[in-house]
Protein backbone atom coordinates (compact mmCIF):
# COMPACT_ATOMS: atom_id res chain seq x y z
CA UNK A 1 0.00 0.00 0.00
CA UNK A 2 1.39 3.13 -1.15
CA UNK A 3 1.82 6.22 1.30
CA UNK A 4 -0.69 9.07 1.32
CA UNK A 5 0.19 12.59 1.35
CA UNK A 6 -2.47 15.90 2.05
CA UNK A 7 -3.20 18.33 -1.03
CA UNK A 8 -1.90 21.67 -0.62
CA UNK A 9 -4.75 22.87 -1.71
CA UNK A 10 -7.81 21.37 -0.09
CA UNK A 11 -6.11 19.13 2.53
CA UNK A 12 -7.95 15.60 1.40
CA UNK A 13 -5.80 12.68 1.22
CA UNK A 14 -4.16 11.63 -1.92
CA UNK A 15 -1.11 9.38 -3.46
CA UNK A 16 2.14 10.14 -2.13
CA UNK A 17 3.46 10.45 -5.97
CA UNK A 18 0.48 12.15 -7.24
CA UNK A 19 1.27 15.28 -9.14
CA UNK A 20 -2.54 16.81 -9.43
CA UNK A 21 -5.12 16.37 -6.93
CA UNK A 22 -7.99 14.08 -8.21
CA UNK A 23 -10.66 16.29 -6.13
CA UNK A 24 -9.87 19.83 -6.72
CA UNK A 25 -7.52 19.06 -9.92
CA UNK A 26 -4.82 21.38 -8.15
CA UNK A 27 -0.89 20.66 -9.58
CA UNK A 28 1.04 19.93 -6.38
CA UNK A 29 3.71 21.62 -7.75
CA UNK A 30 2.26 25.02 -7.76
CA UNK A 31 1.80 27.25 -4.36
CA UNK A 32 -1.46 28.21 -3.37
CA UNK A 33 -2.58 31.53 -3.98
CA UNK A 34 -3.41 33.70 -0.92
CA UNK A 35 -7.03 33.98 0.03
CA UNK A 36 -8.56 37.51 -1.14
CA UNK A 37 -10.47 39.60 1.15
CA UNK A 38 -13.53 41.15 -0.51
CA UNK A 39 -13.80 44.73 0.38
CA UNK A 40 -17.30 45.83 0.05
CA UNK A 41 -17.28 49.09 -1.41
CA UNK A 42 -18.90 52.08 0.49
CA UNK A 43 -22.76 53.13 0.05
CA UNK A 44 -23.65 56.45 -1.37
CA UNK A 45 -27.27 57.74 -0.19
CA UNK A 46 -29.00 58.82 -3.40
CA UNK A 47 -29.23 62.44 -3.62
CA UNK A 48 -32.23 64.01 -2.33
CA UNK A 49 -35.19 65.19 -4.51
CA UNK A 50 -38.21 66.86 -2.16
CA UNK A 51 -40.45 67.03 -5.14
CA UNK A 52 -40.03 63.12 -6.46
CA UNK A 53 -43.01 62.19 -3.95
CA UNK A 54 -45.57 64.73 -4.93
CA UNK A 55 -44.53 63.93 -9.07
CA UNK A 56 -45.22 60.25 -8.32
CA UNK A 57 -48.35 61.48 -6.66
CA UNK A 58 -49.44 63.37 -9.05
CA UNK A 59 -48.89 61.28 -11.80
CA UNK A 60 -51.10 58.45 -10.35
CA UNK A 61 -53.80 60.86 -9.68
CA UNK A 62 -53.72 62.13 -13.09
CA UNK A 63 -53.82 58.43 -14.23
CA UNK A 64 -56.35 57.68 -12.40
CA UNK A 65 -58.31 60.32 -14.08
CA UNK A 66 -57.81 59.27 -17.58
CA UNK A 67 -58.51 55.66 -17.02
CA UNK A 68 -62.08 56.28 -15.04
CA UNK A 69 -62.75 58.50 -18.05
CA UNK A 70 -61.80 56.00 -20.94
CA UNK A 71 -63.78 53.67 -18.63
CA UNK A 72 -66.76 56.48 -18.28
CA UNK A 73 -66.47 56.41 -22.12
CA UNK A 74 -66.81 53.08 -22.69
CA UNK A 75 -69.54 52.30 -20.69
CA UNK A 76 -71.61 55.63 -21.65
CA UNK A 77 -70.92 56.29 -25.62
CA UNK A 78 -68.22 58.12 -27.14
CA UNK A 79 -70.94 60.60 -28.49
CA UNK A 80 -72.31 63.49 -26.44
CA UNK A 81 -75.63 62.84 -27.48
CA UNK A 82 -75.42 59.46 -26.33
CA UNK A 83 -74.35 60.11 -22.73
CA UNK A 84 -77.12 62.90 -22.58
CA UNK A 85 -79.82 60.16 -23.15
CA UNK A 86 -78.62 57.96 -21.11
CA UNK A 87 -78.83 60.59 -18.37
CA UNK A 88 -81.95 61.70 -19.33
CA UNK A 89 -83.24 58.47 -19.30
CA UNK A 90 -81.88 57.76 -15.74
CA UNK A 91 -82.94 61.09 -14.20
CA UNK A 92 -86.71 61.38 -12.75
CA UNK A 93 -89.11 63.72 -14.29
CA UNK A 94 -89.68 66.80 -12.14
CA UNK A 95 -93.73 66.49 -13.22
CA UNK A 96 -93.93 63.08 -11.89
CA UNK A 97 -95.56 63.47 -8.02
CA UNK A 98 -93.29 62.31 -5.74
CA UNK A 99 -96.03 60.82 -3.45
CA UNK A 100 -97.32 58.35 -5.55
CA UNK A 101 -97.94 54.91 -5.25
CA UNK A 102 -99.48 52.17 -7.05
CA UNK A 103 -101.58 50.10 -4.82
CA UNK A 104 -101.14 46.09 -5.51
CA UNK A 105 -104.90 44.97 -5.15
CA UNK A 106 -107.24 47.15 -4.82
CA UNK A 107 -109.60 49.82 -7.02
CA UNK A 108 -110.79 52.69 -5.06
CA UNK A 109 -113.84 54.35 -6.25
CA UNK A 110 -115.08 58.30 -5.38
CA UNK A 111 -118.87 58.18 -4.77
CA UNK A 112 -120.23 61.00 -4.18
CA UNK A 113 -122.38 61.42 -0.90
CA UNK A 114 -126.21 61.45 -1.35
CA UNK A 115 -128.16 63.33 1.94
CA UNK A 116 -129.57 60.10 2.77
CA UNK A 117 -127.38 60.27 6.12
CA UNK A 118 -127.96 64.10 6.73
CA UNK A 119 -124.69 64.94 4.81
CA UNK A 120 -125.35 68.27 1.84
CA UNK A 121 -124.26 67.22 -1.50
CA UNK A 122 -120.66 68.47 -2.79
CA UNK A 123 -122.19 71.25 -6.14
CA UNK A 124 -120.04 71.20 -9.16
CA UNK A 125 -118.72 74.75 -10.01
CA UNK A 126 -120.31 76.91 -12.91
CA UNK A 127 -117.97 76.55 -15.74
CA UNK A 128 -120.24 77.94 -18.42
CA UNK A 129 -122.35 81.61 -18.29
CA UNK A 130 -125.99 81.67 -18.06
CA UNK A 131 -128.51 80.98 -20.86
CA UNK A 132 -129.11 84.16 -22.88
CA UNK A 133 -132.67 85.75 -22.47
CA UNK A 134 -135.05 86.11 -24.97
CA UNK A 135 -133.83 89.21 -27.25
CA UNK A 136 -130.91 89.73 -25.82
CA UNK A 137 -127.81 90.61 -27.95
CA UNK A 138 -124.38 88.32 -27.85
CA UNK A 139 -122.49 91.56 -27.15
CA UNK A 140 -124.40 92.31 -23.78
CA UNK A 141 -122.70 92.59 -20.98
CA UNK A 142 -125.31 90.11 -18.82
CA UNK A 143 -124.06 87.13 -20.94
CA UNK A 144 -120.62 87.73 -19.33
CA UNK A 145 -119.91 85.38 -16.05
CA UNK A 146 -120.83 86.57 -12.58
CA UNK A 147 -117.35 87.52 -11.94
CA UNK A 148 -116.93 89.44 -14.70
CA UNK A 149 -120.06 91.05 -14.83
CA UNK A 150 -119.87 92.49 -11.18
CA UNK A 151 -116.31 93.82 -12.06
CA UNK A 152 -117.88 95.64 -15.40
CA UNK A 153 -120.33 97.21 -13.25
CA UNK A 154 -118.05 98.36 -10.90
CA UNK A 155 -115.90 99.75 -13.52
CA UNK A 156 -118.38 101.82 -15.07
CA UNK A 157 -119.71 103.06 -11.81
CA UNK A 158 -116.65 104.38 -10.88
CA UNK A 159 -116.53 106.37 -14.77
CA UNK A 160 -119.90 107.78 -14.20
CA UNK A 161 -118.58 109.04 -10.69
CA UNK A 162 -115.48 110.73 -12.20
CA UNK A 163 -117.56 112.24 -15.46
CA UNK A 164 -119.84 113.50 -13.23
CA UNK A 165 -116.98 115.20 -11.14
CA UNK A 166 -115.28 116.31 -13.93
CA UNK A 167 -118.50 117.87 -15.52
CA UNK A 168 -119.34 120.10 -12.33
CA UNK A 169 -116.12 121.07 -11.26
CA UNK A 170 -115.46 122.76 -15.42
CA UNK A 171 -115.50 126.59 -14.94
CA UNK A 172 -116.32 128.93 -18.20
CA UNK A 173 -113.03 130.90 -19.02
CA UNK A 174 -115.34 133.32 -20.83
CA UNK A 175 -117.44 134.32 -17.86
CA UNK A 176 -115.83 136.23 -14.45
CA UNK A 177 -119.26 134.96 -12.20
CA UNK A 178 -117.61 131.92 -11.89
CA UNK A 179 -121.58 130.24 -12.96
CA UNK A 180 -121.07 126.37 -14.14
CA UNK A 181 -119.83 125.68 -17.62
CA UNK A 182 -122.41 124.76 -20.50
CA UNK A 183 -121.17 122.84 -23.06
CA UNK A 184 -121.65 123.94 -26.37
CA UNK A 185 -123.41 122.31 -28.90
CA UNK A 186 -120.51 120.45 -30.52
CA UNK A 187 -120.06 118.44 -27.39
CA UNK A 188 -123.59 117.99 -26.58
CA UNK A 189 -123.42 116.38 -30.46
CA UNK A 190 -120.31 114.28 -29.19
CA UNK A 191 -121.59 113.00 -25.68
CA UNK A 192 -124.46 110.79 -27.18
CA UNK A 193 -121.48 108.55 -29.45
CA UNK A 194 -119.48 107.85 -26.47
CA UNK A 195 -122.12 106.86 -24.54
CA UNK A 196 -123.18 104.49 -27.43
CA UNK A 197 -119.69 103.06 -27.68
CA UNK A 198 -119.91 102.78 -23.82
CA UNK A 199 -122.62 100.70 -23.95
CA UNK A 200 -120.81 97.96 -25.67
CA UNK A 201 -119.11 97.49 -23.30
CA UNK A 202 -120.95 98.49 -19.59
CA UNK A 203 -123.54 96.96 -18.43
CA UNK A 204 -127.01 98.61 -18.52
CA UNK A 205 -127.35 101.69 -16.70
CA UNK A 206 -130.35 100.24 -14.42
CA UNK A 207 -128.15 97.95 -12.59
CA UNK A 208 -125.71 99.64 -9.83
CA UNK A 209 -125.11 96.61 -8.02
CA UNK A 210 -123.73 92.82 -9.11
CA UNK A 211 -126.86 90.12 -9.39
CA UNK A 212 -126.31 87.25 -6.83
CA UNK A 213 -124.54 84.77 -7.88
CA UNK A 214 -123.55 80.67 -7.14
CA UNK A 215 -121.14 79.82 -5.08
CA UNK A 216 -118.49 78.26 -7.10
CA UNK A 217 -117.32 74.53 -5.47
CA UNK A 218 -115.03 71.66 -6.44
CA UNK A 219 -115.10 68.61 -4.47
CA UNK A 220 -111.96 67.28 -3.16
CA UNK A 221 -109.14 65.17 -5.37
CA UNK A 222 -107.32 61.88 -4.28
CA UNK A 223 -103.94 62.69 -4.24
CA UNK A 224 -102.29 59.90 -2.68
CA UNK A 225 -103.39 56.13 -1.09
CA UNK A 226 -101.43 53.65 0.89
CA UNK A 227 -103.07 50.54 0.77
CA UNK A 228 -102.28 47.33 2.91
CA UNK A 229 -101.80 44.09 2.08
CA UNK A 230 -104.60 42.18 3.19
CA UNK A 231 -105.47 38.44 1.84
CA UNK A 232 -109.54 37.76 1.26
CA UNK A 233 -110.88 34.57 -0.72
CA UNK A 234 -113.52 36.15 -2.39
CA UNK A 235 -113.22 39.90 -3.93
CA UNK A 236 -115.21 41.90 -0.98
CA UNK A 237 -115.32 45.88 -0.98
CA UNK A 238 -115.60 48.00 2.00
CA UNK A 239 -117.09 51.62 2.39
CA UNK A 240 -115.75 54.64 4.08
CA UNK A 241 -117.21 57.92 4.60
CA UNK A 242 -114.05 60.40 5.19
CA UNK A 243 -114.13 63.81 6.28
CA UNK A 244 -111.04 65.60 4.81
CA UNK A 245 -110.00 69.45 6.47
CA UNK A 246 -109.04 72.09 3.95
CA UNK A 247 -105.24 71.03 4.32
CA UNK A 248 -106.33 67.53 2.67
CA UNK A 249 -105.71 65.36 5.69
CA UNK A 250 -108.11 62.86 6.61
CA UNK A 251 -109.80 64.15 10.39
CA UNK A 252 -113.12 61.23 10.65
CA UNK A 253 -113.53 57.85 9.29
CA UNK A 254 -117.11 56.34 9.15
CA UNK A 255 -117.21 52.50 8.49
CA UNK A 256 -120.00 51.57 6.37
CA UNK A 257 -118.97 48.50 5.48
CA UNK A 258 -116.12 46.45 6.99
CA UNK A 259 -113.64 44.17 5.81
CA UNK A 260 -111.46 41.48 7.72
CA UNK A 261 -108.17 43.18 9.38
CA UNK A 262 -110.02 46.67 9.52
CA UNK A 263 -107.32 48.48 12.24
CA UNK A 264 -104.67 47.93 9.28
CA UNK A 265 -107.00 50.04 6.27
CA UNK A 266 -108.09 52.40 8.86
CA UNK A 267 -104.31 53.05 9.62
CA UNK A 268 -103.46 53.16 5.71
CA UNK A 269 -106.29 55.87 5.02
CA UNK A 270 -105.50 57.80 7.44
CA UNK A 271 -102.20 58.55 5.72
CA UNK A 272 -104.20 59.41 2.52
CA UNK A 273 -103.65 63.44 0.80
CA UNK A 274 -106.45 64.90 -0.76
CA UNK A 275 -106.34 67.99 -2.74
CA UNK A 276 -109.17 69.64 -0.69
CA UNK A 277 -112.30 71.05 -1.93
CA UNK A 278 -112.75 74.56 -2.05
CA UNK A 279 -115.69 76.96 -2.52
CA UNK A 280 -115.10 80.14 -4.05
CA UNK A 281 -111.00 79.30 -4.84
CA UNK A 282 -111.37 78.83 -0.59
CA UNK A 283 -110.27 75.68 0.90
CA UNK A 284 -112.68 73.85 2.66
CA UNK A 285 -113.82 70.85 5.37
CA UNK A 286 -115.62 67.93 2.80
CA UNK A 287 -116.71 65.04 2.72
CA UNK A 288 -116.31 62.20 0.63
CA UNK A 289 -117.59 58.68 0.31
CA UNK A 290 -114.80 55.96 -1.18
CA UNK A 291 -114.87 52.09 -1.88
CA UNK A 292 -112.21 49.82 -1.53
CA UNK A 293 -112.23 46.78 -3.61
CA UNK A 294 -109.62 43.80 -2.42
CA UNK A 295 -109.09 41.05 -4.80
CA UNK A 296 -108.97 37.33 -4.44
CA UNK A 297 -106.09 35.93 -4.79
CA UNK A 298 -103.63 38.66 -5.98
């Protein structure tokens, strides 16, 4: 057995008359090199830039913008028109009431209240002027509406007031008596035409006063009606007599005719808006009979 000898190199054991080490393939006849020490080199701080964090800011803010646009873009149209519509068609209509709602199973009917139960009839308002009378010309100041008529009259009231002032309070310049001024014949001539083109106009000179007239009514509107939900098996219909204030709340409820779960509809109506009735463009307490129809099975 031959003698072993250590590499120079990596110190493992190999043949005594090797010349190169069968490990690290090292020629035993060379020195090995020193070790070399690795000097790290020395760190330089980048320089410093206050403005690089609002840039970088800015720029992803910016880019932001643009891509929620492009996206806006995309989703919307590229044409103005297009994104208009769309928004139109998105946006409520300002003439749409906002209290409205559509009840799921019900009809409600307005009847109007007959004085069977000591209640006075709700009058319809006079839309139209009276019939003319016999002889009497379309031009006439009766066939105007009450309205109307009594603010003719009063109109040419107050003209015969001020002629009349006018007339005695005219002084001749040609006399130094200071007697009342009498009007020649020229205006006598002239005074009869305007009162005939007066009296297209005026009402007749017999009447000083306006005739009596109608009070004008209009019964009161359902606005809005909040229905519950309430399950029947057979379509039934219940009555209520309201009384609505001239604010268009509902102040009394008179059951004529109940239905099953009554608390709940008496709870509902009582939420209901009327537009209220008025007499003579006045607001007023009325009242006013409604049915309430509930389906079967809906």
């Amino acid at each position: 057995m031959s003698n072993r000898k250590p590499c120079i190199r990596c110190e493992r054991s190999i043949d005594e008359h090797a010349r190169i080490c069968p490990f690290c393939n090292w020629d035993q006849t060379q020195p090995v090199p020193p070790e070399e020490t690795s000097v790290a080199p020395v760190y330089v701080p980048p320089p410093q830039n206050p403005w690089r964090g609002r840039l970088l800011a800015g720029g992803a803010f910016a880019a932001l913008v643009i891509i929620a646009f492009v996206v806006g873009m995309l989703i919307h149209g590229f044409e103005p028109s297009e994104v208009k519509a769309a928004q139109t068609k998105n946006a409520p209509t300002s003439s749409a009431p906002l209290l409205t709602t559509k009840p799921l199973r019900s009809n409600v009917t307005l009847v109007p209240v007959t004085g069977s139960d000591g209640i006075a009839p709700i009058e319809q308002p006079i839309t139209t002027a009276p019939a003319q009378a016999p002889g009497q010309q379309p031009n006439d100041a009766t066939a105007l509406p009450a309205d109307q008529y009594a603010a003719a009259a009063a109109r040419a009231k107050a003209m015969r007031e001020a002629a009349e002032k006018q007339k005695s309070a005219m002084i001749d310049p040609r006399t130094l008596t200071g007697s009342a001024y009498q009007p020649t014949q020229r205006a006598e001539a002239a005074k009869p035409r305007v009162a005939a083109n007066e009296s297209d106009t005026a009402p007749p000179q017999m009447l000083e006063g306006p005739p009596p007239s109608t009070p004008a009514r209009t019964s009161a509107y359902l606005e809005y009606k909040p229905l519950p939900h309430i399950a029947v098996d057979h379509d039934i219909t219940a009555r209520l007599n309201l009384t609505v204030d001239p604010d268009g709340h509902v102040t009394d409820i008179d059951v004529s005719e109940p239905v099953p779960d009554m608390p709940r509809l008496i709870s509902s109506v009582q939420n209901w808006r009327f537009k209220p009735a008025t007499e003579n463009g006045v607001p007023v307490t009325a009242r006013v009979s409604v049915d309430i129809t509930f389906r079967a099975n809906e």
